[in-house]
Protein backbone atom coordinates (compact mmCIF):
# COMPACT_ATOMS: atom_id res chain seq x y z
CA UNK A 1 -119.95 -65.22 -22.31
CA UNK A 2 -119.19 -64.59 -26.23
CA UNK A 3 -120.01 -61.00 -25.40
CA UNK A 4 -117.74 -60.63 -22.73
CA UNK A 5 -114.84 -61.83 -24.56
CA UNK A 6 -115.37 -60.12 -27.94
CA UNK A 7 -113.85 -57.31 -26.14
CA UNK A 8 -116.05 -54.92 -29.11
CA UNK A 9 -115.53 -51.48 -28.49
CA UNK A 10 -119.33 -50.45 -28.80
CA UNK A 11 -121.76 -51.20 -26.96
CA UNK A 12 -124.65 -51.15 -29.78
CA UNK A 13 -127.29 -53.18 -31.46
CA UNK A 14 -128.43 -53.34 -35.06
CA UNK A 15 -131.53 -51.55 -34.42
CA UNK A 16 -129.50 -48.68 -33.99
CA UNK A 17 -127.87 -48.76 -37.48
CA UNK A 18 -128.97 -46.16 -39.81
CA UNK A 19 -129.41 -46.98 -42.65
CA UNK A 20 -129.90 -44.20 -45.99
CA UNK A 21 -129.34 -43.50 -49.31
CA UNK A 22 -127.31 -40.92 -48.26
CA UNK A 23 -125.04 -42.85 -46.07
CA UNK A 24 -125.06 -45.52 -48.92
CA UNK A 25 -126.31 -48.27 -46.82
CA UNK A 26 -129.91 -49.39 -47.31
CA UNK A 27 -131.73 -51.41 -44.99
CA UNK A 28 -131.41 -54.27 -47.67
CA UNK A 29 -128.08 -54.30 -47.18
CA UNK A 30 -128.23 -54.79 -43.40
CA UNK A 31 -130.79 -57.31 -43.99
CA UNK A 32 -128.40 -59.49 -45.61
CA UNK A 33 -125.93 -59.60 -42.87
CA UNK A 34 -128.42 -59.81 -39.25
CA UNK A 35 -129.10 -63.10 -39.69
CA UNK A 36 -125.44 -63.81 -39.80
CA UNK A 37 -125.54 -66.53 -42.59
CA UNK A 38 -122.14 -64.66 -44.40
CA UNK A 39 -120.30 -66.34 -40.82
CA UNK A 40 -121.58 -69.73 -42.19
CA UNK A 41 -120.72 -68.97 -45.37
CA UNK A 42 -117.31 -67.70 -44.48
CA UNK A 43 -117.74 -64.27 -46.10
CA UNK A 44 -116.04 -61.90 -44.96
CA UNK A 45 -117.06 -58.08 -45.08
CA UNK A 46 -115.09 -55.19 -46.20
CA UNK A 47 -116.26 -51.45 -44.67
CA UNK A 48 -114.57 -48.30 -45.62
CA UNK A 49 -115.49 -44.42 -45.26
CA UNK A 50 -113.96 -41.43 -44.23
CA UNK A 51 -113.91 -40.89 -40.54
CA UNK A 52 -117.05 -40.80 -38.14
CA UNK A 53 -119.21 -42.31 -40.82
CA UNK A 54 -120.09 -45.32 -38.25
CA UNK A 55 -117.82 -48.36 -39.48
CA UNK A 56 -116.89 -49.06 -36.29
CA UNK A 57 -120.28 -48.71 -34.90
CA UNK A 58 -121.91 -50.76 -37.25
CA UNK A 59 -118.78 -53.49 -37.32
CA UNK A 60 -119.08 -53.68 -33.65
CA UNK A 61 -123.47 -54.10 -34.03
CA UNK A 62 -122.46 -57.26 -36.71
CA UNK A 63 -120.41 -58.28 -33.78
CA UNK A 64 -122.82 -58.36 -31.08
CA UNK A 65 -125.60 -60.09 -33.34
CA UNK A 66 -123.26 -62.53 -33.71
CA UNK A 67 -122.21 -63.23 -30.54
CA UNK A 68 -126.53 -63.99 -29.37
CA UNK A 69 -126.47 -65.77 -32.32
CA UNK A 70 -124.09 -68.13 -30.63
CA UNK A 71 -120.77 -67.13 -32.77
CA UNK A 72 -117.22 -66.84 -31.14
CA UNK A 73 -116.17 -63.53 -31.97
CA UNK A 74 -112.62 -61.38 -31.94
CA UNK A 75 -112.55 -57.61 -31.89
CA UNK A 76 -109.19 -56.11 -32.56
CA UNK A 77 -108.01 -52.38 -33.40
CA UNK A 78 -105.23 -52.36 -35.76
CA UNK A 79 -103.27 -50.35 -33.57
CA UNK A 80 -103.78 -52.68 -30.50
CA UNK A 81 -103.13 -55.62 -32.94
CA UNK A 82 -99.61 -54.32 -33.94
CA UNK A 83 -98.42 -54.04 -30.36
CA UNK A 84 -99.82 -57.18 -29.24
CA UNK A 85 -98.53 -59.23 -31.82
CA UNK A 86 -95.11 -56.79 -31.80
CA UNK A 87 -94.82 -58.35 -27.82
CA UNK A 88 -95.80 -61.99 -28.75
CA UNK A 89 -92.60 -62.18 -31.18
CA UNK A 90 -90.61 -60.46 -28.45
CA UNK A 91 -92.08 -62.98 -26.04
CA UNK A 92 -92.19 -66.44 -27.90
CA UNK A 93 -96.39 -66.81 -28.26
CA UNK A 94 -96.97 -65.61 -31.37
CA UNK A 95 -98.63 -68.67 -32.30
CA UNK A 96 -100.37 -69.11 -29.18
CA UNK A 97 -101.56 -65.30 -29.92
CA UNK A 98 -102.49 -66.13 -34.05
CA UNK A 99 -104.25 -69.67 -32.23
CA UNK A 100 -106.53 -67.87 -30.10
CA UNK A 101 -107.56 -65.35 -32.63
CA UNK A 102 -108.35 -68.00 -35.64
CA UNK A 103 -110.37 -69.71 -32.72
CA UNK A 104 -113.17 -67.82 -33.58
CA UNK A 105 -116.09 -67.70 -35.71
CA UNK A 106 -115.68 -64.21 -36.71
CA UNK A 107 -112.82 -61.46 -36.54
CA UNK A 108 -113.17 -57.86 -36.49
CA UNK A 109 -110.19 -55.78 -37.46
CA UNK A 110 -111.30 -52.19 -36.60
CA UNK A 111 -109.25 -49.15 -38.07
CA UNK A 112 -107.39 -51.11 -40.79
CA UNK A 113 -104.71 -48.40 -42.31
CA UNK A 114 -104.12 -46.06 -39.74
CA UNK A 115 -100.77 -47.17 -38.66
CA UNK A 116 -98.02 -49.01 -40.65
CA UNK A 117 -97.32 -52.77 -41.02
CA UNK A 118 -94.00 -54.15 -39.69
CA UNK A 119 -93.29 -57.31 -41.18
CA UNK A 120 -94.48 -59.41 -38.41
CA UNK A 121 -97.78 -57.84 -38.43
CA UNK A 122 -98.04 -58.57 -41.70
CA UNK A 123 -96.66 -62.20 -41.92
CA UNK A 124 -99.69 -62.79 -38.63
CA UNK A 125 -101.87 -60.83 -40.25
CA UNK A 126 -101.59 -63.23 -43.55
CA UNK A 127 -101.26 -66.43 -40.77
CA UNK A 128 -104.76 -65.76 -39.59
CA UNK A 129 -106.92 -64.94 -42.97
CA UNK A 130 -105.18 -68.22 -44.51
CA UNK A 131 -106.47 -70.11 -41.56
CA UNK A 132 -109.77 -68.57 -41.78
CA UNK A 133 -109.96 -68.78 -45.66
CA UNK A 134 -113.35 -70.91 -46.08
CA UNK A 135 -113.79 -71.48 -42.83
CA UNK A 136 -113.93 -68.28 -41.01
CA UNK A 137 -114.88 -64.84 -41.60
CA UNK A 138 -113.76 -61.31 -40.88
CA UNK A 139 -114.98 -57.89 -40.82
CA UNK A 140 -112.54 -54.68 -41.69
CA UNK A 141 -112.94 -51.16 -41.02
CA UNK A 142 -110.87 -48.51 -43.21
CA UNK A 143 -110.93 -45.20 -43.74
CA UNK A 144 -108.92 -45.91 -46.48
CA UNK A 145 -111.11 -47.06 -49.69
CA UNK A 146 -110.50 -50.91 -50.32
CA UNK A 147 -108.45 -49.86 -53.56
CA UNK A 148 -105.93 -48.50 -51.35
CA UNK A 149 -105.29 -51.10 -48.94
CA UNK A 150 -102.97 -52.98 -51.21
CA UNK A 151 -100.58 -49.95 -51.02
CA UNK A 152 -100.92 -49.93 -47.74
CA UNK A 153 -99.55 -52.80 -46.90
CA UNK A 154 -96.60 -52.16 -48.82
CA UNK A 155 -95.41 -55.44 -49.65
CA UNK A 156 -96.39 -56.73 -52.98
CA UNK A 157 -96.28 -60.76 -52.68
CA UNK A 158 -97.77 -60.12 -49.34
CA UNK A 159 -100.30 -57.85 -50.16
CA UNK A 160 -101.45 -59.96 -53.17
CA UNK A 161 -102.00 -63.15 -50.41
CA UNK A 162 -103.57 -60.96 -48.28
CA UNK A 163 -106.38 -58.77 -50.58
CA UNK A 164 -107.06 -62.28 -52.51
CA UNK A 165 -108.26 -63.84 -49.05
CA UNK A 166 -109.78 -60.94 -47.87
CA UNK A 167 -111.85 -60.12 -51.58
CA UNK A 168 -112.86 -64.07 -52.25
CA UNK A 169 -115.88 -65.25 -53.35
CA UNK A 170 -119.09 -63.68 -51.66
CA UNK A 171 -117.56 -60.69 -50.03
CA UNK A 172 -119.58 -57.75 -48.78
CA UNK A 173 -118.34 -54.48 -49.65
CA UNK A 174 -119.86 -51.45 -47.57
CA UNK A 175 -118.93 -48.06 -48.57
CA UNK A 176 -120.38 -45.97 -46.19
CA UNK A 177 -120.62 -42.20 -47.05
CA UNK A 178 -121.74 -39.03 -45.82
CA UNK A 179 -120.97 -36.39 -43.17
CA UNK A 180 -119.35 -37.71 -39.90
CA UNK A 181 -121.84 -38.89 -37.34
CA UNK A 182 -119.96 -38.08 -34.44
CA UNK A 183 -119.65 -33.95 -35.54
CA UNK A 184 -123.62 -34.31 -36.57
CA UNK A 185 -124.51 -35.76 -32.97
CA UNK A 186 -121.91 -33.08 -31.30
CA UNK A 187 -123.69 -30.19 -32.70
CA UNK A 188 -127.00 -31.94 -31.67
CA UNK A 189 -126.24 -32.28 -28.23
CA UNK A 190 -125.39 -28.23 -28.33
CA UNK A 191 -128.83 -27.66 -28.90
CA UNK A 192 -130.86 -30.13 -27.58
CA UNK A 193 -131.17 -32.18 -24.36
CA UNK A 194 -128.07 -35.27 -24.23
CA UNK A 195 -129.69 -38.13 -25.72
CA UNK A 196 -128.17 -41.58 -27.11
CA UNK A 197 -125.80 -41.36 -29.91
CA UNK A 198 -126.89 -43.34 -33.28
CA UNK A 199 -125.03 -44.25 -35.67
C-alpha cells in the first residue's frame, strides 16, 4: 500500500545502485542510508549532479526501501509540484494539499531547480519543511549544486528559512559525479543485447 501511493517514478531497488569512486558514492555511503535510520532521525538528504548521473534513480531506491520498511512516503517532481500547488491556491485546498504531503514519513522532491518558484510555491514549499523540521525528512534531487539553490529560489528571507531547514543538523549530502548513465546505457544497448538499465 505505501508503494502504491508513493507514486516514485522508478521502479528500482537499492541493489541496483552503483556505487564508485568515480561516481563519488561509495557503498559506505549507501550503507548509511538502507536501513533508513536518517527517517527516524529526521535527516533529510541533499543529492545533486549534472544530468543522468542517477539522482533520481537512487532517490526513488531510498524511497522504495522505505516504504518495506513500513515508512509513508511522498514522491513529487518539482515541476508537477508547482502546478499542483499553482491549482490548490486557485481552488481553495492548499492546505488540504500541504496536509497530505507533511503526512508522511518521508518526502522526495525530484528535479529541484529546473523550473522557477512563484511565490506560492515557495511560501508551500517553506509550509511543509517547517512542519517536517525534526520530525520528518526529505530527499532533493538537483542538478544544480546545493550552493546554488539559494539563488535559485530567489527570495532572500525565504531562501534563508528554507536552506536552514533543509541543511540542519545530520544532513546527507550526495554529490554524485561522472558521465551520464542514461547516454552510457544508450550506447550499450547499440551494441549489445537490451538488458536492464542500472543506475
Amino acid at each position: 500500500m505505501y508503494l502504491k501511493t508513493s507514486r516514485l517514478r522508478y521502479n528500482t531497488v537499492i541493489e541496483d545502485v552503483i556505487c564508485s569512486q568515480e561516481r563519488n558514492f561509495t557503498r559506505d555511503m549507501l550503507m548509511q542510508l538502507v536501513d533508513c535510520s536518517f527517517i527516524d532521525r529526521a535527516e533529510n538528504v541533499l543529492i545533486d549532479g549534472k544530468t543522468g548521473c542517477g539522482k533520481s534513480f537512487l532517490a526513488c531506491a531510498l524511497g522504495r526501501q522505505a516504504c518495506f520498511m513500513g515508512h509513508r512516503v511522498e514522491y513529487s517532481s518539482m515541476n508537477k509540484f508547482i502546478e499542483r500547488i499553482a491549482l490548490a491556491k486557485l481552488d481553495g485546498s492548499m492546505l488540504k494539499v500541504i496536509n497530505h504531503i507533511e503526512h508522511n514519513d518521508l518526502v522526495i522532491f525530484d528535479d529541484f531547480g529546473l523550473q522557477p518558484l512563484d511565490n506560492n510555491s515557495r511560501l508551500a514549499l517553506l509550509q511543509i519543511l517547517e512542519d517536517c523540521y525534526q520530525r520528518k525528512s526529505v530527499i532533493v534531487t538537483s542538478q544544480l549544486p546545493v550552493s546554488k539553490w539559494y539563488d535559485y529560489i530567489n527570495e532572500p528571507t525565504i531562501a534563508d528559512a528554507i536552506m536552514d531547514r533543509l541543511k540542519a543538523r545530520g544532513v546527507h549530502r550526495i554529490e554524485l559525479k561522472g558521465e551520464s548513465l542514461r547516454r552510457k546505457n544508450k550506447n550499450k544497448l547499440t551494441f549489445a543485447v537490451p538488458h536492464r538499465n542500472h543506475f
